[in-house]
Each structure stands twice: as structure tokens, then as C-alpha cells.
N, C-alpha and C. Protein backbone atom coordinates (compact mmCIF):
# COMPACT_ATOMS: atom_id res chain seq x y z
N UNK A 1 -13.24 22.00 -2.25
CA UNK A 1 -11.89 21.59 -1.90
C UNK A 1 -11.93 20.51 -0.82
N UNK A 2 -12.80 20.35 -0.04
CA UNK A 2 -12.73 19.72 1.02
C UNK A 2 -13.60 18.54 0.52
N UNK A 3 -14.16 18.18 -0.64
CA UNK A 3 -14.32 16.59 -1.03
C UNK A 3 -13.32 16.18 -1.62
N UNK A 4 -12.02 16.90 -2.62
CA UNK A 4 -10.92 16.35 -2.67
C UNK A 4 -10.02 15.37 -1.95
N UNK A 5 -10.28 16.23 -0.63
CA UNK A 5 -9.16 15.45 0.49
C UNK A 5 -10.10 14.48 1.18
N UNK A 6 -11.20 14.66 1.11
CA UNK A 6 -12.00 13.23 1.29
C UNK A 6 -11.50 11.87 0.54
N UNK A 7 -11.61 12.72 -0.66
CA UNK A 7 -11.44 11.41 -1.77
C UNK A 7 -10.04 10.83 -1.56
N UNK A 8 -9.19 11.68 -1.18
CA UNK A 8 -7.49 11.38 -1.10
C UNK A 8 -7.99 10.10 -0.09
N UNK A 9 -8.37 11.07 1.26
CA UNK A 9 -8.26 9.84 2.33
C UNK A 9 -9.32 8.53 1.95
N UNK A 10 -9.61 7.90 1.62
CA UNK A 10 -10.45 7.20 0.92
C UNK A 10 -9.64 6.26 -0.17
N UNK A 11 -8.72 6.76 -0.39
CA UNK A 11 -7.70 5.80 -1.29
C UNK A 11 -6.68 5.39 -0.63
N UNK A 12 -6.16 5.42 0.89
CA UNK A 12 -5.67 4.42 1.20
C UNK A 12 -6.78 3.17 1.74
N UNK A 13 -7.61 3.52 2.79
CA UNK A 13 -8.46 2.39 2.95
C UNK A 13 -8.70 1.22 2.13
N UNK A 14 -8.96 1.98 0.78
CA UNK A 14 -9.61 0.73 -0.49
C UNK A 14 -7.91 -0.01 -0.89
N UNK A 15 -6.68 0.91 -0.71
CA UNK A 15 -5.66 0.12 -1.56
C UNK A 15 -4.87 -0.44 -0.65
N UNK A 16 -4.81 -0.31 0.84
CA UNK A 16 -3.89 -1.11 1.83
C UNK A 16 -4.26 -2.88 1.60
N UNK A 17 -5.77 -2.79 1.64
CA UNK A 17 -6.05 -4.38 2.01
C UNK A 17 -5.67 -5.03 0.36
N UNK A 18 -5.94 -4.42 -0.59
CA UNK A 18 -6.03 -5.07 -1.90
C UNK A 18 -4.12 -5.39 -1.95
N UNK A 19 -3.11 -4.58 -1.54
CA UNK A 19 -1.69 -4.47 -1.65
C UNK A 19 -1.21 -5.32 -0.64
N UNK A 20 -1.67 -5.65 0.90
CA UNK A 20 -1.71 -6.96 1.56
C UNK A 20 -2.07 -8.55 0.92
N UNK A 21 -3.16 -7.97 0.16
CA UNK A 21 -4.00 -9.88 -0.17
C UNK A 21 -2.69 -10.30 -1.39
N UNK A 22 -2.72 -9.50 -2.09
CA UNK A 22 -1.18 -9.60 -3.49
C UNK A 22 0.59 -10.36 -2.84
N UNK A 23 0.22 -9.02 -1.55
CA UNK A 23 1.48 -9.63 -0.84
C UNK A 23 1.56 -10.94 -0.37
N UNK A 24 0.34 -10.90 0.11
CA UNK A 24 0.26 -12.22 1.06
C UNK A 24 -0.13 -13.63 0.14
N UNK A 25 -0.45 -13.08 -1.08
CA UNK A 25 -0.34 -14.42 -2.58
C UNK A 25 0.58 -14.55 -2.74
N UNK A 26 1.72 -13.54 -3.28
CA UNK A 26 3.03 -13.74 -3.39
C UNK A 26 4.08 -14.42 -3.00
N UNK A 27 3.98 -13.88 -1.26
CA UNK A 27 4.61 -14.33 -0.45
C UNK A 27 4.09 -15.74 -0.46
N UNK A 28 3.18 -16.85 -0.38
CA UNK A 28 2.98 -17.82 -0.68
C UNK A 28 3.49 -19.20 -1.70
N UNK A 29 3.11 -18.36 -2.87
CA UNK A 29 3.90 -18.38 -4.29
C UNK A 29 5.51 -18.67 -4.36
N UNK A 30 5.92 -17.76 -3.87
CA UNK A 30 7.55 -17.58 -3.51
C UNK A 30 8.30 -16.71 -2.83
N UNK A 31 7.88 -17.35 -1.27
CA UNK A 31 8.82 -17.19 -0.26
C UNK A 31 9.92 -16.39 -0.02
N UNK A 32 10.70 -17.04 -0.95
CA UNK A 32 11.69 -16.52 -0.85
C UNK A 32 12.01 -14.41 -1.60
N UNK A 33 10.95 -13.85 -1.77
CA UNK A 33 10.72 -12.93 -2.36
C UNK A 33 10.15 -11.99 -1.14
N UNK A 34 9.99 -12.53 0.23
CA UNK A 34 9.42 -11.62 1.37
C UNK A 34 10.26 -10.52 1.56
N UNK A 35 11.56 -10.26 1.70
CA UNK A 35 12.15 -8.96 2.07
C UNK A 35 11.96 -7.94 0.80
N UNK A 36 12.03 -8.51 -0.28
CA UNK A 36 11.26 -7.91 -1.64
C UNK A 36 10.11 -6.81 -1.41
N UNK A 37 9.03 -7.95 -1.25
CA UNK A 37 7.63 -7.07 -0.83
C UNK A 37 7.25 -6.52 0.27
N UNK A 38 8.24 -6.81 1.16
CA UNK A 38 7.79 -5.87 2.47
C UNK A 38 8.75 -4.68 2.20
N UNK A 39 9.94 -4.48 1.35
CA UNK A 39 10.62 -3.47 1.35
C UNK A 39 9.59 -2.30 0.17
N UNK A 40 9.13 -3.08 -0.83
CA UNK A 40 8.56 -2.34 -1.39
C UNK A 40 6.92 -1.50 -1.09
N UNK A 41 6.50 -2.87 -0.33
CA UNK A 41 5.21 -1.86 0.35
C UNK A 41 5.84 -0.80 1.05
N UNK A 42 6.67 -1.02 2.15
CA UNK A 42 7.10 0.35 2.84
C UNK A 42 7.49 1.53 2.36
N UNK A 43 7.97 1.51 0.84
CA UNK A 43 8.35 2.50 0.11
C UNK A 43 7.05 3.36 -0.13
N UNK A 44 6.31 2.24 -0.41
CA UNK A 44 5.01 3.06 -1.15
C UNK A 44 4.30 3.84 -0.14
N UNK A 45 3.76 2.75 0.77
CA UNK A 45 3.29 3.62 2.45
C UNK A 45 4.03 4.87 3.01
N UNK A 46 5.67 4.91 2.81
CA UNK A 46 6.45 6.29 3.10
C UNK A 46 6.34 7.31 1.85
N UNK A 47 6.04 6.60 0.72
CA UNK A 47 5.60 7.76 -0.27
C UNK A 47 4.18 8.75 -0.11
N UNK A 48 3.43 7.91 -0.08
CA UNK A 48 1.88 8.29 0.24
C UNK A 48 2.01 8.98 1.13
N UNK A 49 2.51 8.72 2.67
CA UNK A 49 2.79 9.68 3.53
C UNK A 49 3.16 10.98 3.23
N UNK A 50 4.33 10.86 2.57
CA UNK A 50 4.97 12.09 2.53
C UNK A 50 4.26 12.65 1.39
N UNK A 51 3.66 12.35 0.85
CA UNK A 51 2.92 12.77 -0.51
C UNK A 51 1.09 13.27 0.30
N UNK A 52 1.22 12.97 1.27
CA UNK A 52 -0.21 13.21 1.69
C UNK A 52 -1.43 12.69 1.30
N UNK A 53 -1.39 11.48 0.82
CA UNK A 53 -2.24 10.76 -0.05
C UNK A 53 -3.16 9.99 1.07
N UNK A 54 -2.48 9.36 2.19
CA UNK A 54 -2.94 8.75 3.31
C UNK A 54 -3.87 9.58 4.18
């Protein structure tokens, strides 16, 4: 049981930076789409939280 929650914590590390570099293409791309992707990363980051995934 206790390599499970290893593995949990271990999947934000690998998916924060990969969900930043996307954002930060995006946001490049088209600008005008920033309150977009910062609203939606935060969803996901308050999901994971509350989901215990982090």
C-alpha cells in the first residue's frame, strides 16, 4: 500500500512542469487566452488536491 501513494506523489512532479511548458506555448501562441489557462490549471491543481493525487 505504501508504494501506491508513492506512485500518486510522483505524478504531480512529472505533470506540473510538462502542464507549465503547454501553458507557457500557448500563452505565446495566443495571448489573449491567459485567464483561460491559468483558470484551468487552477482547477486541475484544486482537483488533485482535493482528490489527493498531489
Amino acid at each position: 500500500m505504501a508504494k501506491k501513494k508513492y506512485e500518486a506523489n510522483m505524478l504531480h512532479p512529472m505533470l506540473s512542469p510538462i502542464i507549465a511548458l503547454v501553458a507557457g506555448i500557448l500563452i505565446l501562441i495566443f495571448p489573449e487566452v491567459l485567464s483561460f489557462i491559468v483558470a484551468i490549471y487552477l482547477i486541475i491543481i484544486g482537483i488533485m488536491g482535493i482528490l489527493r493525487i498531489v
